[in-house]
PDB file of N, CA and C in Angstrom:
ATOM      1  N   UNK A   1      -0.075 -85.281 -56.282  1.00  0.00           N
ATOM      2  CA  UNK A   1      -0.629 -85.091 -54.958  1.00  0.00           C
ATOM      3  C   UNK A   1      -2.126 -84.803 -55.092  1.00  0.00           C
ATOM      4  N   UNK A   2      -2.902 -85.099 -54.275  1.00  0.00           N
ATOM      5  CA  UNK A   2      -4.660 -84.480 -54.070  1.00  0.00           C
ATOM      6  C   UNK A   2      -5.162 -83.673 -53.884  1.00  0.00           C
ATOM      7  N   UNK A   3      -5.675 -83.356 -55.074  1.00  0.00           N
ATOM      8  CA  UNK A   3      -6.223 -81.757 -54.596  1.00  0.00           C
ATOM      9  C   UNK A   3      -6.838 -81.632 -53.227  1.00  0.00           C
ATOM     10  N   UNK A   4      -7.190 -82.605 -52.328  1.00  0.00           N
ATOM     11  CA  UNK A   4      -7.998 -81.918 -51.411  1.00  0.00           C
ATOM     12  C   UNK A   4      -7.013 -81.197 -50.328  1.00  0.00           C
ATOM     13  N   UNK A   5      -5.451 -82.135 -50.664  1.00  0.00           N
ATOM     14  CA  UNK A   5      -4.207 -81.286 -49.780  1.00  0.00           C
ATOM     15  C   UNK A   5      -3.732 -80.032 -50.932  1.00  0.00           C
ATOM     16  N   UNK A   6      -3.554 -80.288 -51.641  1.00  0.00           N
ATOM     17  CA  UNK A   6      -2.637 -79.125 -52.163  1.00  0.00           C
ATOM     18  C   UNK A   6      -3.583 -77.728 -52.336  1.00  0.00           C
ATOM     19  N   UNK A   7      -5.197 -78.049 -52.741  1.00  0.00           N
ATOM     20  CA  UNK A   7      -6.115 -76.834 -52.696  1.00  0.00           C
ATOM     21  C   UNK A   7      -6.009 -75.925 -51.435  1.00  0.00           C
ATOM     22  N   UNK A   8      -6.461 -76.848 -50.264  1.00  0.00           N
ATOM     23  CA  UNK A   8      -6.302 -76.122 -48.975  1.00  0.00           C
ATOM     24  C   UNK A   8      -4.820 -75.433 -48.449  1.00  0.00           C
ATOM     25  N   UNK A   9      -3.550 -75.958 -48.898  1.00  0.00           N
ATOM     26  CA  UNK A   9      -2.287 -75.510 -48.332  1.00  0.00           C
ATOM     27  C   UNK A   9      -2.020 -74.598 -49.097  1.00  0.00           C
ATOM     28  N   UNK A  10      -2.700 -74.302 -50.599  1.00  0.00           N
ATOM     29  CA  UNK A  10      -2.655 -72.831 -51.461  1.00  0.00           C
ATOM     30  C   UNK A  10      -3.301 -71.626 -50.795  1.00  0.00           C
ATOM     31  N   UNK A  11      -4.474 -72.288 -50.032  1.00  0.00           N
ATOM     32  CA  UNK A  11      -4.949 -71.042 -49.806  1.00  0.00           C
ATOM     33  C   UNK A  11      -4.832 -70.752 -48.349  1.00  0.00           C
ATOM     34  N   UNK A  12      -4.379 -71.959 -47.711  1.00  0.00           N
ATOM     35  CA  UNK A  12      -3.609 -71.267 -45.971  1.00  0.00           C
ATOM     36  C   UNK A  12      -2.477 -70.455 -46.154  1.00  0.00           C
ATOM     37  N   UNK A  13      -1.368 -71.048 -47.355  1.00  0.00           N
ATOM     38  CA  UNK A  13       0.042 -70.820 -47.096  1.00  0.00           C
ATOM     39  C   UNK A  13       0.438 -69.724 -48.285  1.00  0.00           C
ATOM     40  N   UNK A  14      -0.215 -69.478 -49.070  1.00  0.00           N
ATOM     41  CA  UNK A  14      -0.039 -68.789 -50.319  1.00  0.00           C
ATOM     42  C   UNK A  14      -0.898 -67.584 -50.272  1.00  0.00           C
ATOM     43  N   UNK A  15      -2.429 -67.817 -50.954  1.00  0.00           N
ATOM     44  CA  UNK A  15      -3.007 -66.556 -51.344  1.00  0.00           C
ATOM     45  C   UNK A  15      -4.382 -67.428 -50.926  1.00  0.00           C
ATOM     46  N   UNK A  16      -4.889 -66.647 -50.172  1.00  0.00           N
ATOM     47  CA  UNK A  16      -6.625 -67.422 -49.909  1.00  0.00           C
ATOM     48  C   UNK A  16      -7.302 -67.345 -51.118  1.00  0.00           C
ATOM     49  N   UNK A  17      -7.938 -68.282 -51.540  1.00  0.00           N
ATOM     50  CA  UNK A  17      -8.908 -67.951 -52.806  1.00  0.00           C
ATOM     51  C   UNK A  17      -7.968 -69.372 -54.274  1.00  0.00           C
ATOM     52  N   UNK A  18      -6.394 -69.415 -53.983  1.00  0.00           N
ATOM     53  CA  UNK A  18      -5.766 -70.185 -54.807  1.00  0.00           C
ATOM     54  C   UNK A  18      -6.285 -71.464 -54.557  1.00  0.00           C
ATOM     55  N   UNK A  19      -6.271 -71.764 -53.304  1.00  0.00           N
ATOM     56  CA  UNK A  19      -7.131 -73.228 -53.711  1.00  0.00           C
ATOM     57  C   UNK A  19      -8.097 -73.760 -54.631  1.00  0.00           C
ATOM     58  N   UNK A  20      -9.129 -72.625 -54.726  1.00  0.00           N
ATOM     59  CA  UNK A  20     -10.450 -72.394 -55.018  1.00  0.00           C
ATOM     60  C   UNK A  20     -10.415 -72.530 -56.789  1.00  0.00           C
ATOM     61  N   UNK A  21      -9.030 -71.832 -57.046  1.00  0.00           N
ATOM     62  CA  UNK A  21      -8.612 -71.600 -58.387  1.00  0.00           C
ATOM     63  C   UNK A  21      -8.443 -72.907 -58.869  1.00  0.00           C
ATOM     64  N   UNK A  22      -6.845 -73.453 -58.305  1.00  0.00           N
ATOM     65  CA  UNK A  22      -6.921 -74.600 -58.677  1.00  0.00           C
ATOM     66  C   UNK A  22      -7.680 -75.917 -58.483  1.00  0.00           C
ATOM     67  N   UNK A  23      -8.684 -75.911 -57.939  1.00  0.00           N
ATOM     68  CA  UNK A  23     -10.084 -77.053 -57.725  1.00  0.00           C
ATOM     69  C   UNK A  23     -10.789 -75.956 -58.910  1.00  0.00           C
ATOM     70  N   UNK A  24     -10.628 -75.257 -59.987  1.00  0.00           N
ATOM     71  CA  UNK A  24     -11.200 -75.040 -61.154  1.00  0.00           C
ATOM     72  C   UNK A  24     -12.437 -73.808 -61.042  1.00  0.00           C
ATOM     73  N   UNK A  25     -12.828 -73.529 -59.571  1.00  0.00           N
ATOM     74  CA  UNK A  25     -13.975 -72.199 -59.113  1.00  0.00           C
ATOM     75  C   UNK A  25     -13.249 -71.419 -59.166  1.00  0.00           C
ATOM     76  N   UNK A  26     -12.872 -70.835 -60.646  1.00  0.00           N
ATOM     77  CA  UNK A  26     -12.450 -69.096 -60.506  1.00  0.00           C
ATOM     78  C   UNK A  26     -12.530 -68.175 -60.068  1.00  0.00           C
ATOM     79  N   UNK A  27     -14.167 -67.780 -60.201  1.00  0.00           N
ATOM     80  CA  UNK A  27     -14.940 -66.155 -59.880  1.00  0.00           C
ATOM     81  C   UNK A  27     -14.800 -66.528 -58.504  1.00  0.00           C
ATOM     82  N   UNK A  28     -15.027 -67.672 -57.801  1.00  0.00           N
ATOM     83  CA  UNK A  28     -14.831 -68.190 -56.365  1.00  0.00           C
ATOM     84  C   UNK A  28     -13.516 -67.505 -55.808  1.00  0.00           C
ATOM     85  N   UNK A  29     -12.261 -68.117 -56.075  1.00  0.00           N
ATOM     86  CA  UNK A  29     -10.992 -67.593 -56.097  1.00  0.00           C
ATOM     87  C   UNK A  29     -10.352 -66.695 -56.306  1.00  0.00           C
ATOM     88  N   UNK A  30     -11.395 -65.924 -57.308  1.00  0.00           N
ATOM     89  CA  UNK A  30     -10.862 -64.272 -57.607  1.00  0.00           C
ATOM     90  C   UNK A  30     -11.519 -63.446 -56.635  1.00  0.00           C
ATOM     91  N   UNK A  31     -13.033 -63.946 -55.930  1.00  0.00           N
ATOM     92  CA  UNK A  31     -13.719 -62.903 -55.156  1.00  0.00           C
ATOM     93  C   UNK A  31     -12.677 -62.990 -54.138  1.00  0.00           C
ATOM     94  N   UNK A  32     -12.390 -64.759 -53.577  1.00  0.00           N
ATOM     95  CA  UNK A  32     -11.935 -64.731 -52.072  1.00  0.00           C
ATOM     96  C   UNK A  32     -10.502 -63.888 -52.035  1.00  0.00           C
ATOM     97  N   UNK A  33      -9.646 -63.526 -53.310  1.00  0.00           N
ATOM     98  CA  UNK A  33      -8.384 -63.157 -53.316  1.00  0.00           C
ATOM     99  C   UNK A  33      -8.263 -61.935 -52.975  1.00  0.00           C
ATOM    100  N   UNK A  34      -9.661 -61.116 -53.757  1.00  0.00           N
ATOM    101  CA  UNK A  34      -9.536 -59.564 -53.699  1.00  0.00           C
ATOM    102  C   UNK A  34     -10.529 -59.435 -52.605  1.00  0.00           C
ATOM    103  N   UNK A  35     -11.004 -60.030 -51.500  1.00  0.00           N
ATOM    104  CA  UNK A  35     -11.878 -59.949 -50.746  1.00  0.00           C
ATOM    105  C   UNK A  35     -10.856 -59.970 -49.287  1.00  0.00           C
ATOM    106  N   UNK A  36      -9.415 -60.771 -49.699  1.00  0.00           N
ATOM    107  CA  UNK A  36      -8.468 -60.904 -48.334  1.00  0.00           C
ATOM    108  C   UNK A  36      -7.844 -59.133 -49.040  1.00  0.00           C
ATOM    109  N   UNK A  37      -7.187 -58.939 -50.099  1.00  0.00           N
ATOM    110  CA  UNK A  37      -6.690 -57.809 -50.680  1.00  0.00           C
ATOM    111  C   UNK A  37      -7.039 -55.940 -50.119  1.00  0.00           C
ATOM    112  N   UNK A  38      -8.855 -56.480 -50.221  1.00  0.00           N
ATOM    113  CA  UNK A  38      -9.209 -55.506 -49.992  1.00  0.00           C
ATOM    114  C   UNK A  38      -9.362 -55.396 -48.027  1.00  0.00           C
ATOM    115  N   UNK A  39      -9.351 -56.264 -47.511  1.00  0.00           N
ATOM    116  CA  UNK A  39      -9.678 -56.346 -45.929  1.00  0.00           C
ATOM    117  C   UNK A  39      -8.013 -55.881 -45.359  1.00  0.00           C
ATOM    118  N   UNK A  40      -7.527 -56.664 -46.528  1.00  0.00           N
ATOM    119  CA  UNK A  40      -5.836 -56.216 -45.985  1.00  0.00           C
ATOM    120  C   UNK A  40      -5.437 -54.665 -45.845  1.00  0.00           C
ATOM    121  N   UNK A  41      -6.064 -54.087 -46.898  1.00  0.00           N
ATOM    122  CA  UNK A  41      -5.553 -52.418 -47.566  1.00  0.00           C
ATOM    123  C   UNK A  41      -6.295 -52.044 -46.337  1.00  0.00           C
ATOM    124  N   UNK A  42      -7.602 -52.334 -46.202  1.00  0.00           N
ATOM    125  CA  UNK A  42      -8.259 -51.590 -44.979  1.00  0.00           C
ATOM    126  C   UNK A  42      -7.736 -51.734 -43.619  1.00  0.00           C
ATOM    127  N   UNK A  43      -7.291 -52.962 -43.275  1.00  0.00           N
ATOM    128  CA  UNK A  43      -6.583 -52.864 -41.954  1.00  0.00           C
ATOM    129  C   UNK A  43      -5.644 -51.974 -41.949  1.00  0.00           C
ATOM    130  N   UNK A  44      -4.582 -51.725 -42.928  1.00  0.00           N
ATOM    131  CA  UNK A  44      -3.700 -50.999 -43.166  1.00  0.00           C
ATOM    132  C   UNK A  44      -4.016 -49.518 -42.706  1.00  0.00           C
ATOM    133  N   UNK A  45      -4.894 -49.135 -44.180  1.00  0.00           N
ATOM    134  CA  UNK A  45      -5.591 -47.406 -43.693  1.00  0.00           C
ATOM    135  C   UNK A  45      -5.966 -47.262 -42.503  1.00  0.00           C
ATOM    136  N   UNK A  46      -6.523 -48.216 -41.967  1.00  0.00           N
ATOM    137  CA  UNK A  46      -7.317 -48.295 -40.616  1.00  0.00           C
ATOM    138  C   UNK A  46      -5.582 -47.578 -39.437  1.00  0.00           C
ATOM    139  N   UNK A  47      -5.208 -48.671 -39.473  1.00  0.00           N
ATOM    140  CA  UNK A  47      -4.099 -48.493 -38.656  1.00  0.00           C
ATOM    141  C   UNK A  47      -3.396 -47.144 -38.715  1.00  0.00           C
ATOM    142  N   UNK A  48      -3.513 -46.731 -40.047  1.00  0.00           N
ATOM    143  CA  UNK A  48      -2.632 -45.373 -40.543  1.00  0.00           C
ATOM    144  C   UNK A  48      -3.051 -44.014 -40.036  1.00  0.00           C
ATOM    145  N   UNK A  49      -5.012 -44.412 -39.769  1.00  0.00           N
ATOM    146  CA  UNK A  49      -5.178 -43.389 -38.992  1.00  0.00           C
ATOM    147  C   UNK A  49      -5.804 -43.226 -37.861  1.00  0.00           C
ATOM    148  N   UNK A  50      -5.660 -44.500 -37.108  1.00  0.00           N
ATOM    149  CA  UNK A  50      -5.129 -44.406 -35.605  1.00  0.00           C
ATOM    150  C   UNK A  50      -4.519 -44.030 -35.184  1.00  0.00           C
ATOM    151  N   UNK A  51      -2.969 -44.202 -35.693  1.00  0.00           N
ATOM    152  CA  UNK A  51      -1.452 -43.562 -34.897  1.00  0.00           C
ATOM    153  C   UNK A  51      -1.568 -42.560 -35.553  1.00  0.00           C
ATOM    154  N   UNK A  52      -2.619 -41.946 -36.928  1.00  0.00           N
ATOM    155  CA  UNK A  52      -2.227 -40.624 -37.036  1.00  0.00           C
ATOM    156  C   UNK A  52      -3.194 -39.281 -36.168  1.00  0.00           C
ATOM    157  N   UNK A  53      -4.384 -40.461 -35.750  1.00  0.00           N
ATOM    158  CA  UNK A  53      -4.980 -39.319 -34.492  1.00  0.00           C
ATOM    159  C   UNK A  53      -4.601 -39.497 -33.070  1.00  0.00           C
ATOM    160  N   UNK A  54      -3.090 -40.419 -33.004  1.00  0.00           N
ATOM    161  CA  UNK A  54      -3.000 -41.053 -31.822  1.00  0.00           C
ATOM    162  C   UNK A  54      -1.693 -39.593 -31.742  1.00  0.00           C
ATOM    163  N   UNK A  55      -1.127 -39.467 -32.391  1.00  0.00           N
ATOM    164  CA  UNK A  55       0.021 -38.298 -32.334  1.00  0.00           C
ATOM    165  C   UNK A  55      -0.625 -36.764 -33.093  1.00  0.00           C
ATOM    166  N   UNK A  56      -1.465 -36.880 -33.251  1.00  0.00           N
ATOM    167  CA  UNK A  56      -1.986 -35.645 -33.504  1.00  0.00           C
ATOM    168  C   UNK A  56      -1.903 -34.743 -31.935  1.00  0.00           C
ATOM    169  N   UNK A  57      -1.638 -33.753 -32.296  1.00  0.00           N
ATOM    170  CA  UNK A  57      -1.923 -32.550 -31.144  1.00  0.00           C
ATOM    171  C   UNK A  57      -0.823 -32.562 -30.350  1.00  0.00           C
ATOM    172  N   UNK A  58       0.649 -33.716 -30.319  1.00  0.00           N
ATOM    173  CA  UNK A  58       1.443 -33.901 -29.327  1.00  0.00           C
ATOM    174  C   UNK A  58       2.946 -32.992 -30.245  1.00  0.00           C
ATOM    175  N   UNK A  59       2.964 -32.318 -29.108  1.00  0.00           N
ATOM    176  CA  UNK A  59       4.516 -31.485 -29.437  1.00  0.00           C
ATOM    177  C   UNK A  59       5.330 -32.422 -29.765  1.00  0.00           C
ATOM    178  N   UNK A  60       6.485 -31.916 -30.664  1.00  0.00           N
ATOM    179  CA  UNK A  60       7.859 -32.467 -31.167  1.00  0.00           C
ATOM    180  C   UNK A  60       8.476 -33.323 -30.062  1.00  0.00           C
ATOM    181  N   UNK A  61       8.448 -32.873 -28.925  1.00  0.00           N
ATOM    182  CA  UNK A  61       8.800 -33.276 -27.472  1.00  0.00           C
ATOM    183  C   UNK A  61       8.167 -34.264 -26.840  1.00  0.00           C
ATOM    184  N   UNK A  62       7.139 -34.227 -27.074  1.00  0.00           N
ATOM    185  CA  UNK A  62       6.177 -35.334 -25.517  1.00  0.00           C
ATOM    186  C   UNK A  62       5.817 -36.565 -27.375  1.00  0.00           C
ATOM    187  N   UNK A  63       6.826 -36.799 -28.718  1.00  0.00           N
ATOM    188  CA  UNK A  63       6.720 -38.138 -29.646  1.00  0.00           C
ATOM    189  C   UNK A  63       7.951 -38.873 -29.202  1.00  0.00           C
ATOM    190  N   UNK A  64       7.319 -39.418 -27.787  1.00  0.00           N
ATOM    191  CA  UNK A  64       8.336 -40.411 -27.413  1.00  0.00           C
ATOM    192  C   UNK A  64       7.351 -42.312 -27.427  1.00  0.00           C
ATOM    193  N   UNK A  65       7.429 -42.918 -27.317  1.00  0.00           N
ATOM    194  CA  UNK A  65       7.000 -44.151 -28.079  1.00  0.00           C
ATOM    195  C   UNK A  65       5.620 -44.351 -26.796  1.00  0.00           C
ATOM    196  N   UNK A  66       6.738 -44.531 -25.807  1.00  0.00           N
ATOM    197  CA  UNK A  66       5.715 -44.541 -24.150  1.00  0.00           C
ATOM    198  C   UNK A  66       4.294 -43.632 -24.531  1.00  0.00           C
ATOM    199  N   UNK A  67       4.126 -42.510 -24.886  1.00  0.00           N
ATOM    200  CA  UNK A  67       2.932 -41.436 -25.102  1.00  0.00           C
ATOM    201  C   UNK A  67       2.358 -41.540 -26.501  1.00  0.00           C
ATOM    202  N   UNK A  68       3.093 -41.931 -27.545  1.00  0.00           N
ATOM    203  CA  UNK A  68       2.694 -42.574 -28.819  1.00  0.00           C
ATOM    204  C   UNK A  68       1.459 -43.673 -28.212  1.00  0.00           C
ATOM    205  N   UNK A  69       1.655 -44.404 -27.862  1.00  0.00           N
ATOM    206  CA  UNK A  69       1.358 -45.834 -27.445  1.00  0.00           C
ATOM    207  C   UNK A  69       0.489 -46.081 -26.512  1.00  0.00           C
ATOM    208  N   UNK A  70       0.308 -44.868 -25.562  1.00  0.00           N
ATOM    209  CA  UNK A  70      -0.903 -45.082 -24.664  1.00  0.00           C
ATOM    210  C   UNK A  70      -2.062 -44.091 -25.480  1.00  0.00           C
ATOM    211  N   UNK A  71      -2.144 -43.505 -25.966  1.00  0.00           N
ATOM    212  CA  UNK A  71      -2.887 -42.417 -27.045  1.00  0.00           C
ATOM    213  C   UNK A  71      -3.191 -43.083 -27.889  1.00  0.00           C
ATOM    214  N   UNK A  72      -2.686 -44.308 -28.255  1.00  0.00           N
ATOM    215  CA  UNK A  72      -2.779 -44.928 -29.914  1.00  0.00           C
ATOM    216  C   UNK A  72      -3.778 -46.311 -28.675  1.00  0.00           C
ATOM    217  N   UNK A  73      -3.524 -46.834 -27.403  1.00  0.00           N
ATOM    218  CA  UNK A  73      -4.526 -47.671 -26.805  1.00  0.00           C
ATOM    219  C   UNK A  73      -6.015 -46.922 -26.270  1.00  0.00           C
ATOM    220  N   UNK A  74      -5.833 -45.710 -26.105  1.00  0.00           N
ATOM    221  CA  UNK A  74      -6.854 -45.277 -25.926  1.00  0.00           C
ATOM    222  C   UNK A  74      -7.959 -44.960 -27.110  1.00  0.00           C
ATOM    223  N   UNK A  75      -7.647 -45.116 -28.257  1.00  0.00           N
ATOM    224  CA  UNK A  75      -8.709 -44.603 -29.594  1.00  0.00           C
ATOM    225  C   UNK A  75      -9.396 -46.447 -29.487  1.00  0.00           C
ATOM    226  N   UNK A  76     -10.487 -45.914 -30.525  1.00  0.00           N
ATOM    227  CA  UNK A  76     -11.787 -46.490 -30.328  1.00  0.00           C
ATOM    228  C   UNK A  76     -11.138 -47.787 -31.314  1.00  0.00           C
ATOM    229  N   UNK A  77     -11.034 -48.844 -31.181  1.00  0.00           N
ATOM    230  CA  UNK A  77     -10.303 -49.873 -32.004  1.00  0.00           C
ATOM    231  C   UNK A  77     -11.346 -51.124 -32.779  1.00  0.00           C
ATOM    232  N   UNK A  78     -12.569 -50.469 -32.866  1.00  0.00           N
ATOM    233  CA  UNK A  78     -14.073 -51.464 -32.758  1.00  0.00           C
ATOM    234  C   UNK A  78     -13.613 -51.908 -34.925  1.00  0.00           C
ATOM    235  N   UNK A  79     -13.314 -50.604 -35.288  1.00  0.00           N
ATOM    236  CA  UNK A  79     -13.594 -51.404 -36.789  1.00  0.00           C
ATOM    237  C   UNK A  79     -12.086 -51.897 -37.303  1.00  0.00           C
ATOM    238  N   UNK A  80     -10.909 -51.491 -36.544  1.00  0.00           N
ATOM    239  CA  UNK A  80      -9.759 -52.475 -36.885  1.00  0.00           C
ATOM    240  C   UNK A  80     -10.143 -53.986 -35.860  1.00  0.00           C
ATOM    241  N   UNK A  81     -10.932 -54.194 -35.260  1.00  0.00           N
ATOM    242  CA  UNK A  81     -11.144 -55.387 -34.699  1.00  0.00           C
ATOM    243  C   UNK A  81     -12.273 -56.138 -35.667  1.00  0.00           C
ATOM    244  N   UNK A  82     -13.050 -55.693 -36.399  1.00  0.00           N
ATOM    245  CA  UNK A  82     -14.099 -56.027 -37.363  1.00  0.00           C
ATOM    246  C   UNK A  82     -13.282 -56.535 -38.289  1.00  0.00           C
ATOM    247  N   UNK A  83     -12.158 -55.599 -39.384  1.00  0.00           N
ATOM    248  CA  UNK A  83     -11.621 -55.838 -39.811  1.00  0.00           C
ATOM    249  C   UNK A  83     -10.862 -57.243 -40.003  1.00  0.00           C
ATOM    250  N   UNK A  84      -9.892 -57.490 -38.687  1.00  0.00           N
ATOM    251  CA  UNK A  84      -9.236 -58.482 -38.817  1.00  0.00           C
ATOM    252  C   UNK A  84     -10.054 -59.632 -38.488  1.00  0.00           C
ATOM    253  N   UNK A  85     -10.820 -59.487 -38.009  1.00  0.00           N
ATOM    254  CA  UNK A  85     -11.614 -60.765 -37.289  1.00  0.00           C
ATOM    255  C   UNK A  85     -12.095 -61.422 -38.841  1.00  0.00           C
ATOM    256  N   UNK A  86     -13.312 -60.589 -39.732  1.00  0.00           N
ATOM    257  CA  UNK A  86     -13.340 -60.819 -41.061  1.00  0.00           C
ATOM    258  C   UNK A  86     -12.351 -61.237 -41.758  1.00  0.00           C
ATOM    259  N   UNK A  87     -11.074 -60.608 -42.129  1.00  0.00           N
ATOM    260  CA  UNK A  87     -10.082 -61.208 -42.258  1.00  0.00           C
ATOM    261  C   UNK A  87      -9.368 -62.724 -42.158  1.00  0.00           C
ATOM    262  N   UNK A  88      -9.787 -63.072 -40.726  1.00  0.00           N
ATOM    263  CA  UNK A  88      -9.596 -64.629 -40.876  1.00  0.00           C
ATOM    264  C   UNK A  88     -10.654 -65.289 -40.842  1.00  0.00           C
ATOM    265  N   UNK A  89     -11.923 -64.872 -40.990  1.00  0.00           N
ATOM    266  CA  UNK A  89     -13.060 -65.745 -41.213  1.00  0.00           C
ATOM    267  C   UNK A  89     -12.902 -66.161 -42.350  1.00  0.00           C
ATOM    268  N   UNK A  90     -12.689 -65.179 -43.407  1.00  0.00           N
ATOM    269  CA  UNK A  90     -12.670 -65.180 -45.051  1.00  0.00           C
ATOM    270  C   UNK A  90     -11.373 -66.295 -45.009  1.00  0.00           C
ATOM    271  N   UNK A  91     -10.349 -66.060 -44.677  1.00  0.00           N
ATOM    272  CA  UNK A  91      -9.258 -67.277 -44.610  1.00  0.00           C
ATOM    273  C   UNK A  91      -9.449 -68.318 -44.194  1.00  0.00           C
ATOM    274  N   UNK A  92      -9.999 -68.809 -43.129  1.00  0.00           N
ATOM    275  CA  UNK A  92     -10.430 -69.973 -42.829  1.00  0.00           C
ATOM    276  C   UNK A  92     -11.136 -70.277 -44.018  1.00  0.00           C
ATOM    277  N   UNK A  93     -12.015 -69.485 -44.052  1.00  0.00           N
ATOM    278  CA  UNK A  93     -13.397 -70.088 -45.260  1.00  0.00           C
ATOM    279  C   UNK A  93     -12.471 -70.370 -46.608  1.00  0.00           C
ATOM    280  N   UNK A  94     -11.550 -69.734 -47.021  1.00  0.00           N
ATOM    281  CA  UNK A  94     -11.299 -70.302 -47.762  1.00  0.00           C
ATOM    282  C   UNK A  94     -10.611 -71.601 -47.923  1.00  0.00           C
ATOM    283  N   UNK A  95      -9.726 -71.855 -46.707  1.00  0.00           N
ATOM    284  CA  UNK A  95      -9.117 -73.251 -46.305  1.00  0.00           C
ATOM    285  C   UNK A  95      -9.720 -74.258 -46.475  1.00  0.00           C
ATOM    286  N   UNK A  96     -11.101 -73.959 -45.892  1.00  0.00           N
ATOM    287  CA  UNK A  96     -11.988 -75.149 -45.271  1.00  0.00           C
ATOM    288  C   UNK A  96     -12.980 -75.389 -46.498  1.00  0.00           C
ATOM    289  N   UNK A  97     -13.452 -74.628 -47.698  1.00  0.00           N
ATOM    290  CA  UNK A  97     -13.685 -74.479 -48.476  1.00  0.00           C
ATOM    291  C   UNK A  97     -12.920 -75.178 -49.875  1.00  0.00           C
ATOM    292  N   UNK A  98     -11.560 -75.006 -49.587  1.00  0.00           N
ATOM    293  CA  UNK A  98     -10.935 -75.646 -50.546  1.00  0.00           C
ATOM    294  C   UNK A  98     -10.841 -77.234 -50.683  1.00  0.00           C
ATOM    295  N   UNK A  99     -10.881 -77.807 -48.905  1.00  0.00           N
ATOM    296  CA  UNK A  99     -10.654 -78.773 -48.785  1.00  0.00           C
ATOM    297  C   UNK A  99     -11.618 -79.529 -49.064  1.00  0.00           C
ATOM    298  N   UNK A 100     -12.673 -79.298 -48.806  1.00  0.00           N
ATOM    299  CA  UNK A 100     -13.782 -80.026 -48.566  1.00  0.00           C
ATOM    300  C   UNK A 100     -14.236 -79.841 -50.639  1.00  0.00           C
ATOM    301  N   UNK A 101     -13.998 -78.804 -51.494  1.00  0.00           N
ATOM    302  CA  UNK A 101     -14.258 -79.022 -52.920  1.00  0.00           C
ATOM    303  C   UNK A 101     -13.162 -80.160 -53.326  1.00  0.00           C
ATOM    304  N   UNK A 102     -11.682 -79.733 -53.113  1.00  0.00           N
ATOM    305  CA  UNK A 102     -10.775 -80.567 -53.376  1.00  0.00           C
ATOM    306  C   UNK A 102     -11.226 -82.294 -53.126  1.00  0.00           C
ATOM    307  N   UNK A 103     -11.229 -82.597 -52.067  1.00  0.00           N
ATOM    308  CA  UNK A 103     -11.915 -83.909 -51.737  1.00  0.00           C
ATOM    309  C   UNK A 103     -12.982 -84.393 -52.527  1.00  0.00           C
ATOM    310  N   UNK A 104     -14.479 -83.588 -52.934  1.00  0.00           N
ATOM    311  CA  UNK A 104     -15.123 -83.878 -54.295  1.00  0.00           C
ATOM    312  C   UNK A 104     -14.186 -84.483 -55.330  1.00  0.00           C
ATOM    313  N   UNK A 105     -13.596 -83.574 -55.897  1.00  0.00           N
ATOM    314  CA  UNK A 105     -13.023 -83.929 -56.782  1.00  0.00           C
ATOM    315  C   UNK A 105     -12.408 -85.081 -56.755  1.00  0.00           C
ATOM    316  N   UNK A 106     -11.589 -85.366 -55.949  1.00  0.00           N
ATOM    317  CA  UNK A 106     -10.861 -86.518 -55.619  1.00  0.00           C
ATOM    318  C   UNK A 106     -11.584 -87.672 -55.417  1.00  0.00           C
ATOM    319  N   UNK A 107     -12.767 -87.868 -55.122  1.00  0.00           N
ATOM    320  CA  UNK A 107     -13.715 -88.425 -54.733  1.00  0.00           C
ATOM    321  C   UNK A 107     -14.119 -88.736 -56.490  1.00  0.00           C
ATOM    322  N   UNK A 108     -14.424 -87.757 -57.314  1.00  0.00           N
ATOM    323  CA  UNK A 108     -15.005 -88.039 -58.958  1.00  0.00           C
ATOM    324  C   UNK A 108     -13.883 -88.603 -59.582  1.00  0.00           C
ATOM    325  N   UNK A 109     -12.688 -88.312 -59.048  1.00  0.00           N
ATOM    326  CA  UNK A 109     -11.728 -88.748 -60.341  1.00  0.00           C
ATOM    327  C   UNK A 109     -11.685 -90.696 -60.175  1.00  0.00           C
ATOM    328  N   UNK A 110     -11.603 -90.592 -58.544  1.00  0.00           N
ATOM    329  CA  UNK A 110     -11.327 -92.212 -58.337  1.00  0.00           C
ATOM    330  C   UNK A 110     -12.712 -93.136 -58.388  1.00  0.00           C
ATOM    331  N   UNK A 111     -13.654 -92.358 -58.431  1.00  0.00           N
ATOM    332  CA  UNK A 111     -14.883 -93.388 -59.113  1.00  0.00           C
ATOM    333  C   UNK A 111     -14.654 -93.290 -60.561  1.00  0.00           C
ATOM    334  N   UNK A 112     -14.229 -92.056 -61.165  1.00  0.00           N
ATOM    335  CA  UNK A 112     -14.008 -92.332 -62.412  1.00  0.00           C
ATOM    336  C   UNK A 112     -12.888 -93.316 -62.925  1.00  0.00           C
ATOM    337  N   UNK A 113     -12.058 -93.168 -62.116  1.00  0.00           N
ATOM    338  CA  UNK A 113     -10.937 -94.537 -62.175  1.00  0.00           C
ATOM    339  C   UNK A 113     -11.260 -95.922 -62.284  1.00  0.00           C
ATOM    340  N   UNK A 114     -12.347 -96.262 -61.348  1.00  0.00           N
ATOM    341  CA  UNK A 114     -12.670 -97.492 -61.227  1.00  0.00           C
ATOM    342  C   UNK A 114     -13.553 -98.051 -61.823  1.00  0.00           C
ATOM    343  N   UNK A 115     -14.388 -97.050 -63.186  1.00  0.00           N
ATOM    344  CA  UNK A 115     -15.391 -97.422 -64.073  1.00  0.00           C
ATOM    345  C   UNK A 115     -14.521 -97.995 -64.818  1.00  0.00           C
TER     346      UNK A 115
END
C-alpha cells in the first residue's frame, strides 16, 4: 500500500506522530507523539481540578450530579478549551503532514521506478 495512505491513517487512527515515523522523520514523530501525550495528561489534570473546585465547599448532601454540574459549568473553562483545541490542531497537523511527506515519497520511489 502507499505511504501517502497508510502514513496519514497511522496518525488519524493510531498514534499522531506514527505516520511521521513510518515516512522515516523520527524526532518529527517522537515530538508529535509526546506533544498529543503531554496535551492529553493536561486535559486530564485540567479536568481533575475543575470538578475538584467544582465540589469543593458542598456538603455530603447538596453531591447530587444536578449541583455537581452547574458549579463544574460555572468555573472558568478558558485553558481546558486551549488545551483541546491545540490538541486537534497538533492532530490534524499531523494527518495532513503525513500525507502530504508520504506522497513525496511515493512520488521518489516511482520516478525511481521508471529510471
Amino acid at each position: 500500500m502507499k505511504k501517502s495512505i497508510i502514513s496519514p491513517l497511522c496518525s488519524a487512527l493510531v498514534v499522531p506522530g506514527l505516520g511521521q515515523i513510518i515516512n522515516g522523520q523520527i524526532k518529527k514523530g517522537i515530538i508529535l507523539c509526546l506533544s498529543v501525550f503531554v496535551l492529553l495528561i493536561s486535559a486530564v489534570v485540567e479536568t481533575y481540578f475543575l470538578i475538584k473546585a467544582s465540589i469543593k465547599g458542598l456538603a455530603l448532601n447538596e453531591l447530587y450530579p444536578e449541583m455537581v454540574i452547574s458549579k463544574f459549568k460555572a468555573q472558568d473553562h478558558t485553558l481546558l478549551w486551549i488545551i483541546c483545541i491545540t490538541f486537534i490542531v497538533v492532530w490534524l497537523y499531523s494527518v495532513i503532514d503525513a500525507f502530504i511527506e508520504g506522497r513525496k515519497i511515493d512520488l521518489q520511489e516511482k520516478e525511481g521506478h521508471k529510471k
